[in-house]
Protein backbone atom coordinates (compact mmCIF):
# COMPACT_ATOMS: atom_id res chain seq x y z
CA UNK A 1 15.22 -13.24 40.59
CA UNK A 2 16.09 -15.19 37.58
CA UNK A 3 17.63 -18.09 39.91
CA UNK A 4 14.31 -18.36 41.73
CA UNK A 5 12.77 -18.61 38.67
CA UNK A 6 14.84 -20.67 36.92
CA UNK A 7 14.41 -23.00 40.27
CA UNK A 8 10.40 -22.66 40.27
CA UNK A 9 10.32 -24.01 37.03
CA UNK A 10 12.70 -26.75 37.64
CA UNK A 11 11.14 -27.91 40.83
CA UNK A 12 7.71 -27.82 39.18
CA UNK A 13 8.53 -29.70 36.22
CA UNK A 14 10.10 -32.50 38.51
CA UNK A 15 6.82 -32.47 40.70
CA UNK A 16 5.05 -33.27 37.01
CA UNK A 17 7.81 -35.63 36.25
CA UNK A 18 7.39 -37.50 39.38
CA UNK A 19 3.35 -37.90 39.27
CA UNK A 20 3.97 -39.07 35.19
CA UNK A 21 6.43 -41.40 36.70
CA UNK A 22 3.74 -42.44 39.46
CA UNK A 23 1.25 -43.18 37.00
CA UNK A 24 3.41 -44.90 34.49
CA UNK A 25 4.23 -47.59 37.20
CA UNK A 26 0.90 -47.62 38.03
CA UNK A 27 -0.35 -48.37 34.21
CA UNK A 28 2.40 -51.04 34.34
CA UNK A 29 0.94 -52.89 37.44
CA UNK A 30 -2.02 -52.88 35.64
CA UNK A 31 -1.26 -53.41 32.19
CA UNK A 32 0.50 -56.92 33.89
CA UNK A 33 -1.93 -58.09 36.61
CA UNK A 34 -4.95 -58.06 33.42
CA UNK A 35 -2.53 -59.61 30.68
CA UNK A 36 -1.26 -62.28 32.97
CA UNK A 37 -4.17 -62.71 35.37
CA UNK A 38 -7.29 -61.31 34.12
CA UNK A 39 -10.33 -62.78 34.25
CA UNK A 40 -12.43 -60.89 31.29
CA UNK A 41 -12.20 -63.79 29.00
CA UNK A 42 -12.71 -67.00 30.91
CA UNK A 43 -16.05 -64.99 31.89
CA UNK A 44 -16.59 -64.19 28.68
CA UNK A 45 -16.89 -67.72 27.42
CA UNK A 46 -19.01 -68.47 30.31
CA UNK A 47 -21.50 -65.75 29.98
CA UNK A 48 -21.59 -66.96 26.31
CA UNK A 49 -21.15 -70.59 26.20
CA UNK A 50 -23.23 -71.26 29.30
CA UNK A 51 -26.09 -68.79 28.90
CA UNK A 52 -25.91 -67.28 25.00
CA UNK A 53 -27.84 -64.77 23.55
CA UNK A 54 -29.98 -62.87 26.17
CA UNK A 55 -32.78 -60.66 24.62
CA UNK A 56 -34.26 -58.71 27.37
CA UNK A 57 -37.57 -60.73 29.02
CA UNK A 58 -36.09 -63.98 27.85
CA UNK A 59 -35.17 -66.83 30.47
CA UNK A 60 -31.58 -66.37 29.08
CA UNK A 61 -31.33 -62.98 30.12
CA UNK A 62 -33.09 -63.41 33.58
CA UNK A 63 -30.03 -66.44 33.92
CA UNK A 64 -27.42 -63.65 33.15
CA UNK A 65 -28.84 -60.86 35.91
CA UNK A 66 -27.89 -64.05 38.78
CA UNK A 67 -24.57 -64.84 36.67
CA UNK A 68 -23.21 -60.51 36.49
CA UNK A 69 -24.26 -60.38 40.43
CA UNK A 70 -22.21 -63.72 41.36
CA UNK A 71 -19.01 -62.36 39.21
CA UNK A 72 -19.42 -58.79 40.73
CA UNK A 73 -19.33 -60.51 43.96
CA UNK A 74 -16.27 -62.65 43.63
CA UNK A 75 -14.72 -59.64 41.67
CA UNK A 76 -14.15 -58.02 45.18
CA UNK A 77 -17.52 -55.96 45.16
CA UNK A 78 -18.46 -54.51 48.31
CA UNK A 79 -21.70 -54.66 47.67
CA UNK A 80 -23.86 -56.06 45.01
CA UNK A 81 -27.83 -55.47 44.51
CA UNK A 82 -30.36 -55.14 41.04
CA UNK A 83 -32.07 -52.10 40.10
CA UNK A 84 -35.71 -53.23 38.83
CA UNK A 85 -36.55 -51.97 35.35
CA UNK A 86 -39.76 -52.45 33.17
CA UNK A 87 -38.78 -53.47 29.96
CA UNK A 88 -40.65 -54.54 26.83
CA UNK A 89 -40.67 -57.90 25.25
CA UNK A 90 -40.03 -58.94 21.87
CA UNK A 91 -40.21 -62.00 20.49
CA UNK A 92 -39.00 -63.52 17.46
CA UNK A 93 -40.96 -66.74 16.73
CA UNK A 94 -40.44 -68.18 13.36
CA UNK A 95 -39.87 -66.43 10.03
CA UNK A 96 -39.38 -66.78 6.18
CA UNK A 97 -39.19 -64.58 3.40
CA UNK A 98 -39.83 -66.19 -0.15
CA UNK A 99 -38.99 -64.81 -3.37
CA UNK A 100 -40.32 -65.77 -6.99
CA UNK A 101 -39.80 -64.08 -10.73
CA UNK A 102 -43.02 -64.81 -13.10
CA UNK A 103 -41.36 -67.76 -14.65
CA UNK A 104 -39.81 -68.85 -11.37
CA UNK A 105 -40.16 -70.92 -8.33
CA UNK A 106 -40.54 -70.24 -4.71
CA UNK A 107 -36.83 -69.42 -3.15
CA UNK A 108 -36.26 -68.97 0.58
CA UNK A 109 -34.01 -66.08 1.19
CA UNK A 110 -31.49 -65.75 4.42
CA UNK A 111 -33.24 -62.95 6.73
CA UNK A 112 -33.74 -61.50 10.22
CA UNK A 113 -37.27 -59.57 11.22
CA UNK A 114 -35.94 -56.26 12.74
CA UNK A 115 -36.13 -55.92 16.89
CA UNK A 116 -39.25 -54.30 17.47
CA UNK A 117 -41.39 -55.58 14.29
CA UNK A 118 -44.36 -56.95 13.80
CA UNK A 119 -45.29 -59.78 12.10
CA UNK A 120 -47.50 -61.25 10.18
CA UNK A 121 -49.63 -63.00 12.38
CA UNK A 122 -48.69 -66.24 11.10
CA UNK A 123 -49.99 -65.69 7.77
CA UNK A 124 -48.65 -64.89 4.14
CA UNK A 125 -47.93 -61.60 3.19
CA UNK A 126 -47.48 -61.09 -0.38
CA UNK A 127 -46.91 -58.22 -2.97
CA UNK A 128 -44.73 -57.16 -5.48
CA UNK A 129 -41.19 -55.53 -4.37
CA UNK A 130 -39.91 -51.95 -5.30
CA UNK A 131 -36.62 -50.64 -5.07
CA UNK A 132 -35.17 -47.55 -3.90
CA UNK A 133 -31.69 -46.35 -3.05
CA UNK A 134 -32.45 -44.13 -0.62
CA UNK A 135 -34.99 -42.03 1.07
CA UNK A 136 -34.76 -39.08 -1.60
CA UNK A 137 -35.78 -41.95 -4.35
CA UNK A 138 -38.43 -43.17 -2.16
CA UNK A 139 -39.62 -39.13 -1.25
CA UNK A 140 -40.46 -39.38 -5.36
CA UNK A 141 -42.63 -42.20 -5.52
CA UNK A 142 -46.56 -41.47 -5.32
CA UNK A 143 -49.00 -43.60 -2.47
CA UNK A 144 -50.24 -45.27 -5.43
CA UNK A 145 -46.54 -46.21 -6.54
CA UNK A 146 -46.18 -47.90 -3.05
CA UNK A 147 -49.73 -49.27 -1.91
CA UNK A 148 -49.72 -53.12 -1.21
CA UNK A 149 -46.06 -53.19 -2.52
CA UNK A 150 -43.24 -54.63 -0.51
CA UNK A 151 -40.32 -51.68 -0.53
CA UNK A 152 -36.35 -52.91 -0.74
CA UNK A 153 -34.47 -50.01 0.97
CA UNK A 154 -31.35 -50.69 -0.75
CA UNK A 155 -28.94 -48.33 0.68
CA UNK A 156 -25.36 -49.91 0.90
CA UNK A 157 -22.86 -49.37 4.07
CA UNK A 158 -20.46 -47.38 3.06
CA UNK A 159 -17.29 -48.63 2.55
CA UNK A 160 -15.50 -44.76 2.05
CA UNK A 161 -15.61 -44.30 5.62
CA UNK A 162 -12.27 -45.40 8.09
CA UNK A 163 -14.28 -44.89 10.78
CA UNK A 164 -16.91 -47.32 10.09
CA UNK A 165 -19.18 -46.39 13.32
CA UNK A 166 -20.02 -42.99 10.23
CA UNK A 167 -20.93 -45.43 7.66
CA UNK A 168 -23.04 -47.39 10.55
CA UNK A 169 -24.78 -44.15 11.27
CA UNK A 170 -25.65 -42.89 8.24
CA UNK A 171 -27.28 -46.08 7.49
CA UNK A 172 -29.41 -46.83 10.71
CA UNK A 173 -31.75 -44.27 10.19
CA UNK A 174 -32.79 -46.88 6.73
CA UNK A 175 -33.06 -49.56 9.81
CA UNK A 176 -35.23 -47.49 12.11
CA UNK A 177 -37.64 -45.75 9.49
CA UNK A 178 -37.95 -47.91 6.95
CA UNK A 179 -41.14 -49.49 8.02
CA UNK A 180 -42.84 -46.33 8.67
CA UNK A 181 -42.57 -44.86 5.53
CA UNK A 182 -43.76 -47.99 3.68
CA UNK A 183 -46.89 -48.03 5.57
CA UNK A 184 -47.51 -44.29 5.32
CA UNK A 185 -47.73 -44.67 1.46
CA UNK A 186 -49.90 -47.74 1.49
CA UNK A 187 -46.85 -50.56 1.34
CA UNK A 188 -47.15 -53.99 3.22
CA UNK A 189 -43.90 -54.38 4.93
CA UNK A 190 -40.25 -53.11 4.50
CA UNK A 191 -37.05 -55.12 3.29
CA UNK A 192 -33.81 -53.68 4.37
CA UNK A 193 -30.55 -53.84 2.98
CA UNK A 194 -28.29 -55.08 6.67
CA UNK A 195 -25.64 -52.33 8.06
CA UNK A 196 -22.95 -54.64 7.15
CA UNK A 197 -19.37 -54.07 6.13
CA UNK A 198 -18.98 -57.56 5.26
CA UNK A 199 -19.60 -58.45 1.70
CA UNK A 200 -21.59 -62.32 2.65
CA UNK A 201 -24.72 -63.24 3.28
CA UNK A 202 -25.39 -62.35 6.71
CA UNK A 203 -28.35 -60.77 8.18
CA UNK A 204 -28.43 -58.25 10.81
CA UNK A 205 -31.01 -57.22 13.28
CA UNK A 206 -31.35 -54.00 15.29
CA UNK A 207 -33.94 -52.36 16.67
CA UNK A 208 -36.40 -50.37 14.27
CA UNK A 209 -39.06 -48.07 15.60
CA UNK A 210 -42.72 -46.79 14.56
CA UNK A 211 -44.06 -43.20 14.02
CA UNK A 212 -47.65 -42.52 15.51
CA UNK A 213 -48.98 -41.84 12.86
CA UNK A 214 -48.17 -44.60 10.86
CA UNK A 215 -49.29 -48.34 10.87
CA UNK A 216 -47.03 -51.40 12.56
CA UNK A 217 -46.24 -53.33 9.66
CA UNK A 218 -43.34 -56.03 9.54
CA UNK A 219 -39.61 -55.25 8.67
CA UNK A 220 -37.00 -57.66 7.65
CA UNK A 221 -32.95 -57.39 6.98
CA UNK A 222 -31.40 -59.73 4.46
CA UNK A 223 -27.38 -59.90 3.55
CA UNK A 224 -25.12 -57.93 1.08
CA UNK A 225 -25.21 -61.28 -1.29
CA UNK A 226 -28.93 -61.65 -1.67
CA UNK A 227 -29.66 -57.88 -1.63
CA UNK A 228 -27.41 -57.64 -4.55
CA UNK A 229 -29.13 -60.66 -5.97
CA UNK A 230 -32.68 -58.86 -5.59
CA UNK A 231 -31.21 -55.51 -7.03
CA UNK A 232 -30.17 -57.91 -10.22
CA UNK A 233 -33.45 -59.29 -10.79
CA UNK A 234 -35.07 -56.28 -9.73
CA UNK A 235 -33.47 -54.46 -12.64
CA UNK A 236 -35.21 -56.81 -15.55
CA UNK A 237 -38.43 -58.24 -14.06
CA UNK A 238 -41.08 -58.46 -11.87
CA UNK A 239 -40.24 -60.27 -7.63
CA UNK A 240 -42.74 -60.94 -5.72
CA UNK A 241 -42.14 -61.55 -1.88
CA UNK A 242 -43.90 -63.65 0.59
CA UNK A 243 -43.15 -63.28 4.38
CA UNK A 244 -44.21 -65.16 7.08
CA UNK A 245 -43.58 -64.12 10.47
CA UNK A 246 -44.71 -64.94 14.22
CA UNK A 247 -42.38 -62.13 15.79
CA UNK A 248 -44.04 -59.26 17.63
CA UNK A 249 -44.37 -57.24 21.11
CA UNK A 250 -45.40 -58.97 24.05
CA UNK A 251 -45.83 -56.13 26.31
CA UNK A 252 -43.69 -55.16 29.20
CA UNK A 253 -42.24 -57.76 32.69
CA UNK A 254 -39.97 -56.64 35.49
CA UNK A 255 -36.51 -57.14 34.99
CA UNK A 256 -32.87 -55.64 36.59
CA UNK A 257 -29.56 -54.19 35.85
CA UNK A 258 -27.11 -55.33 37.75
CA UNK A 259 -24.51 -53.17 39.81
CA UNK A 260 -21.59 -53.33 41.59
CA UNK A 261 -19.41 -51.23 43.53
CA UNK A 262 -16.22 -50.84 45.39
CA UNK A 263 -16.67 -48.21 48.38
CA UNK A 264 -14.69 -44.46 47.69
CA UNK A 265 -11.81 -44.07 50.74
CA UNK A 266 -12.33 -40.39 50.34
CA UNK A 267 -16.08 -39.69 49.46
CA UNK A 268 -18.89 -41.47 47.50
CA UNK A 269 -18.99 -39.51 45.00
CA UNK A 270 -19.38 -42.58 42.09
CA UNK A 271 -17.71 -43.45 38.89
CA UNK A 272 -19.66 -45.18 36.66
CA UNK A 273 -18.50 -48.35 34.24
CA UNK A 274 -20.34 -50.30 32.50
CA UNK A 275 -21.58 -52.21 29.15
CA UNK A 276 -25.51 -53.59 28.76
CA UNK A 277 -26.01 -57.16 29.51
CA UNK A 278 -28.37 -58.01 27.18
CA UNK A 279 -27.88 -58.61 23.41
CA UNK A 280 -29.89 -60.19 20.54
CA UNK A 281 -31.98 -63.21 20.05
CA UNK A 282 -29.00 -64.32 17.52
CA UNK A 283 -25.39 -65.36 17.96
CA UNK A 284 -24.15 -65.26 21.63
CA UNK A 285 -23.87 -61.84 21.95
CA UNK A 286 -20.37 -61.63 22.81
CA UNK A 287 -18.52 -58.43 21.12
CA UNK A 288 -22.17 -57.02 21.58
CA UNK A 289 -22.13 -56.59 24.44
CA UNK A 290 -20.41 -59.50 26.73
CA UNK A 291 -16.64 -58.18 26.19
CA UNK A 292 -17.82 -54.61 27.81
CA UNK A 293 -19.33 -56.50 30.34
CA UNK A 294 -16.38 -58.84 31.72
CA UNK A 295 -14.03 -55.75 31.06
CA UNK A 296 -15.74 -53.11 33.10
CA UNK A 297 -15.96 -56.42 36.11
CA UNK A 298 -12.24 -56.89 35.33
CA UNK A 299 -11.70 -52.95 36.49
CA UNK A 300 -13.22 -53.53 39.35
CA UNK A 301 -11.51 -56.86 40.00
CA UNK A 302 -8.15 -55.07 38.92
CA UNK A 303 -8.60 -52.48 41.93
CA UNK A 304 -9.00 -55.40 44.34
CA UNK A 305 -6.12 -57.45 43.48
CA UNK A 306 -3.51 -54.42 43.04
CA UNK A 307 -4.98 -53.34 46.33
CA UNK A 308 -5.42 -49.92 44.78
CA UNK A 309 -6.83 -47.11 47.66
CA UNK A 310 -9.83 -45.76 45.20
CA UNK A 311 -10.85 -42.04 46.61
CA UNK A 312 -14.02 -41.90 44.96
CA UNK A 313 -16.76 -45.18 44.60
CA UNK A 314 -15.97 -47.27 41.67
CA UNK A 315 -19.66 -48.40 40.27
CA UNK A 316 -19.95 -51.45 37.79
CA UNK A 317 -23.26 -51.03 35.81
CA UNK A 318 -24.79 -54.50 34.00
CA UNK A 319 -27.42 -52.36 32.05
CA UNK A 320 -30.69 -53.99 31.05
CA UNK A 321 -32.67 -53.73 27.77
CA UNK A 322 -30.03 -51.81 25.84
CA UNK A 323 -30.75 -53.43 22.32
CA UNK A 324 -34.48 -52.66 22.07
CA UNK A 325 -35.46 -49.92 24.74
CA UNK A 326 -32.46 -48.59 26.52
CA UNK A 327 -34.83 -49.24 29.73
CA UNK A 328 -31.76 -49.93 32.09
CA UNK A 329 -29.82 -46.63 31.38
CA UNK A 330 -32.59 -44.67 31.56
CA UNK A 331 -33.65 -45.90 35.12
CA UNK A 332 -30.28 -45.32 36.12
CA UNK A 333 -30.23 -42.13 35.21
CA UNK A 334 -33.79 -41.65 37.39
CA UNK A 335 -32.40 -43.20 40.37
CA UNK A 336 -29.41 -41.67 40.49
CA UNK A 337 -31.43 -37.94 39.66
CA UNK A 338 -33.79 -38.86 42.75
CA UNK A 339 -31.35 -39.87 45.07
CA UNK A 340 -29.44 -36.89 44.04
CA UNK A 341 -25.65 -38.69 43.72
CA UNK A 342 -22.87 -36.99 42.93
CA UNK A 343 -21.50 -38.80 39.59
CA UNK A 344 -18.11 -38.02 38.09
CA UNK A 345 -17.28 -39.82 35.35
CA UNK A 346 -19.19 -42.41 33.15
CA UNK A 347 -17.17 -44.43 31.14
CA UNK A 348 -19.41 -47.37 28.91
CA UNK A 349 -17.39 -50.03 26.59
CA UNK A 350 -20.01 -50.83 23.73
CA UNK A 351 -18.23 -51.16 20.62
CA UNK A 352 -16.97 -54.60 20.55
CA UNK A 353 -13.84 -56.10 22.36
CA UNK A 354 -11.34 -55.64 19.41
CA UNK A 355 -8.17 -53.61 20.11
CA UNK A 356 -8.43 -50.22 21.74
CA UNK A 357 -7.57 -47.53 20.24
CA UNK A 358 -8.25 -44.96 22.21
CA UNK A 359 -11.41 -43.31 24.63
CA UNK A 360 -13.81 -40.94 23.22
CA UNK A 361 -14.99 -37.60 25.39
CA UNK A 362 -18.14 -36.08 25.77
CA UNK A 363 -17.75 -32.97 28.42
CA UNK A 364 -16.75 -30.24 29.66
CA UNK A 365 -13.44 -28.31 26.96
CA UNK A 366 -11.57 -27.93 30.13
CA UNK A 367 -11.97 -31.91 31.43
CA UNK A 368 -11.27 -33.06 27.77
CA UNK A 369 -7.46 -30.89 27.73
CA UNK A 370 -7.04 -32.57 31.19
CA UNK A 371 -6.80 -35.86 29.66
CA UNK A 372 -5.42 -35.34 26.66
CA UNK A 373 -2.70 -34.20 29.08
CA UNK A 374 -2.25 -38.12 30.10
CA UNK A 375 -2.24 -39.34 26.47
CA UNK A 376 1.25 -40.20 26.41
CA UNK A 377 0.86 -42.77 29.66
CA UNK A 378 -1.81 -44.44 27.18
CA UNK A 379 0.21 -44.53 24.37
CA UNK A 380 2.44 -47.58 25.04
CA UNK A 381 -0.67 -49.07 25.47
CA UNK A 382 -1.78 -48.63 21.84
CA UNK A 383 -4.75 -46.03 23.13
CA UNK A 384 -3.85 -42.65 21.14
CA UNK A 385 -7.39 -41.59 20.34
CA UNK A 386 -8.88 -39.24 22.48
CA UNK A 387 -10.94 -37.04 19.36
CA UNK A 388 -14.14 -38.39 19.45
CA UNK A 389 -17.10 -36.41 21.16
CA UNK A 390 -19.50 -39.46 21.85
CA UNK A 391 -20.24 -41.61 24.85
CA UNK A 392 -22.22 -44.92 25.68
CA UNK A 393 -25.83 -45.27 24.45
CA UNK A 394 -26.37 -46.06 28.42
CA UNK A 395 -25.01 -43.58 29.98
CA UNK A 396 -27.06 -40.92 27.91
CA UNK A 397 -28.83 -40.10 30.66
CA UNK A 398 -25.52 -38.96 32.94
CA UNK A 399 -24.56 -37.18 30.45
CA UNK A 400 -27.82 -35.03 30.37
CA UNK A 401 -27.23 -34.17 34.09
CA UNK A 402 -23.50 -32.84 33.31
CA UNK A 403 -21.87 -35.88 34.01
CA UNK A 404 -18.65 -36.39 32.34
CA UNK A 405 -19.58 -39.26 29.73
CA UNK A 406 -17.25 -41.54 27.52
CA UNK A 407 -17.02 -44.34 25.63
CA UNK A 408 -13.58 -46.93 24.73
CA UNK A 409 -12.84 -47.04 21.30
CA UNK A 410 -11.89 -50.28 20.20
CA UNK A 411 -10.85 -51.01 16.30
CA UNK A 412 -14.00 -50.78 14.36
CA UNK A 413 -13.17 -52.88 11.38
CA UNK A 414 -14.38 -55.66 12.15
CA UNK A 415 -17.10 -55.10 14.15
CA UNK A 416 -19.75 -54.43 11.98
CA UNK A 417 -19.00 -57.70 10.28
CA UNK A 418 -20.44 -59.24 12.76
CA UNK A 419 -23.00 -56.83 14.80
CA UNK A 420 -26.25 -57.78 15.77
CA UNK A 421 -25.66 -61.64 13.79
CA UNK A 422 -25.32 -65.17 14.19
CA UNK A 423 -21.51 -64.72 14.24
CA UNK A 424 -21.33 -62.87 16.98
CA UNK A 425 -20.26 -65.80 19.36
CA UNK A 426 -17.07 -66.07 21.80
CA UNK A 427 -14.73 -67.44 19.06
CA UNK A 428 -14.52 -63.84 16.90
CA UNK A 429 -13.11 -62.54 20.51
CA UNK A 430 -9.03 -62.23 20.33
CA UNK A 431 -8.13 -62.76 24.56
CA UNK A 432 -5.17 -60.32 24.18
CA UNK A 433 -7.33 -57.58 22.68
CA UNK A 434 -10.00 -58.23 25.32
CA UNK A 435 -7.73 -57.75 27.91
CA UNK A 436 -5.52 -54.82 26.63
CA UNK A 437 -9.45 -52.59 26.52
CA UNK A 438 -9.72 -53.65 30.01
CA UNK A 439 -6.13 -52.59 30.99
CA UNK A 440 -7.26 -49.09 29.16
CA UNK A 441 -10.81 -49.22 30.90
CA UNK A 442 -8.94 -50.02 34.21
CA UNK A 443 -6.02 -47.10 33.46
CA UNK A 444 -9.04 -44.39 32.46
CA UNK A 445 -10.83 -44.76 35.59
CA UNK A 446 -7.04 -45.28 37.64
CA UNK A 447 -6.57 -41.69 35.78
CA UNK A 448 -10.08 -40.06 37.02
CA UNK A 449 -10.35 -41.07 40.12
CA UNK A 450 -7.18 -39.79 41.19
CA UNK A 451 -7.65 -36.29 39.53
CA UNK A 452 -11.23 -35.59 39.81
């Protein structure tokens, strides 16, 4: 009985031993047909240098739906179509935020309205700034503390944090509220210290929202330089602001994701990868989101070239209106609920296009052990990081249905350096790093649709 035993074991551990092997060559193949041959970055600098920054409704973005569905199509796609979406439209126009000190002169300050704001019509809007640190300090001031001031929201981005996507988090919800608690206490419009770990003077957009109940007035983001300079002069006199702004919401126009998709040999159930095509109105949108775009093509490219037999159907998602509506995940998610498709997996790459580091999990316990299990074929790859219990802003939506959801997690530190800025163009992209998230992208979905 022991022999038996003894044999069981033996032959089962060489039955694991062979599939690891398996998969190791496979990762290899991979791994070398992306480094030597991909495509992910010569894309990249197309998608950027040819078409730029592509705010949902703008003619940019409308050039980059025809661009996604021509590389989809020479990726190897078996099919290529858009999925209409309504999305709203925001437009920037031009903007300038003034400050003076009572013995002082006019000075125009570096600054970005917020996605989503309103403006000022055109006109001057003036007042007197306040100060607070963070929403408890502002919870203590009275409405007659705040009416017809401007409030600085001068909470920093914490620099305590290794993972700086926690410090980025904690410091949005400044970002998205701000604005409505000025106006609910009487204030004119909201300044915002930017979610920046970079110690320059920068601005960063994102996308703020209002409350119901509260008036639209404007909100602007200046950089770590000036809003130290404010909190300086703030501390021994009187500022007074003056903003100027044309930016504003310009309703809602039909617009499309774009998707792509490689037929399953086995079944259609679908496996979803994807980044969002559009970006902001600043910079060229390239970490944000043009490297998950040309890495979740490259997958698909990657099973064409290797010739690899996919079981399942390997879907390449181009989602619209990410930045300011997350209008193309959420019509995904409808379509796929009314058509009633079987999803799998939904993997989204939406955190820049730095190294990766690893893929964070949001399912099932038993689905999360099963790929830990494959950690070590991802190791050589520099991918160790399987902890986190997040996915994709765009697939949301799958995930709310049960669908296994993820996200890759690239190396964060430099990322918010440059989110949501003017420096977010094709020459902060490393090609090596680019690549070596696709080969993980690629490997990941390699890994699922094998298993699952």
């Amino acid at each position: 009985m022991k022999k038996i035993l003894s044999a069981g074991i033996i032959l089962c551990g060489l039955t694991v031993f062979g599939q690891t092997k398996e998969d190791s060559v496979q990762f290899s193949k991979i791994s070398t047909e992306i480094l030597n041959k991909g495509k992910a970055y010569t894309d990249l600098r197309e998608l950027t240098k040819n078409i730029g920054h592509r705010l949902s409704g703008s003619q940019a973005y409308e050039k980059s739906v025809q661009w996604a569905a021509k590389k989809l199509s020479e990726a190897g796609a078996d099919k290529v179509w858009l999925q209409e979406v309504m999305i709203p439209v925001w437009e920037r126009g031009k903007e300038s935020l003034q400050i003076k000190t009572a013995a002082g002169k006019w000075k125009t300050l570096k600054m970005l309205s917020l996605g989503n704001s309103e403006g000022t019509g055109g006109k001057d809007l003036s007042g007197e700034i306040i100060m607070v640190r963070s929403f408890a300090e502002y919870d203590t001031l009275t409405p007659d503390q705040v009416k017809d001031k401007i409030v600085f929201f001068n909470y920093p981005f914490s620099q305590s944090y290794v993972q700086t996507f926690k410090a980025y988090g904690e410091a949005s919800a400044y970002r998205s509220t701000a604005a409505s608690l000025t106006a609910k206490k009487g204030g004119k419009f909201a300044i915002v210290r930017s979610l920046s770990s970079a110690l320059d003077d920068t601005p960063h957009t994102g996308a703020m929202r209002y409350k119901d109940d509260a008036a639209k007035i404007p909100a602007v983001a200046i950089g770590n330089t000036t809003a130290d300079e404010l909190q300086n002069l703030l501390q021994s006199q009187k500022v007074t602001a003056k903003l100027n702004s044309h930016c504003g919401m310009k309703g809602e126009k039909l617009s499309h994701s774009v998707i792509g998709e490689i037929t399953g040999k086995k079944d259609q159930s679908v496996i979803v990868v994807g980044g969002h095509l559009d970006s902001w109105d600043v910079g060229e949108g390239a970490h944000d989101d043009g490297t998950g775009i040309v890495q979740s093509i490259e997958v698909l490219r990657t099973f064409k070239n290797l010739g690899i037999q996919n079981n399942h159907t390997i879907r390449v998602v181009c989602f619209a209106n990410e930045e300011n509506g997350v209008k193309g995940g959420q019509q995904y998610g409808k379509t796929t609920k009314e058509n009633g498709e079987k999803h799998l997996f939904a993997l989204e790459s939406d955190a820049g296009g730095f190294s990766p580091r690893g893929v964070a999990l949001e399912m099932d316990k038993a689905k999360i052990a099963q790929i830990k299990t494959w950690a070590p074929l991802f190791l050589p790859y520099g991918a160790y990081d399987f902890e986190g219990r997040y996915s994709g802003t765009d697939v949301y939506p799958l995930r709310d249905m049960g669908v296994p959801a993820a996200e890759l997690v690239p190396d964060s530190q430099r990322y918010f350096d440059i989110h949501h800025t003017e420096e977010d163009r094709f020459e902060k992209v490393n090609r090596r790093e680019l690549l070596l998230g696709a080969t993980v992208m690629t490997q990941m979905i390699y890994m699922v649709d094998k298993n699952w």
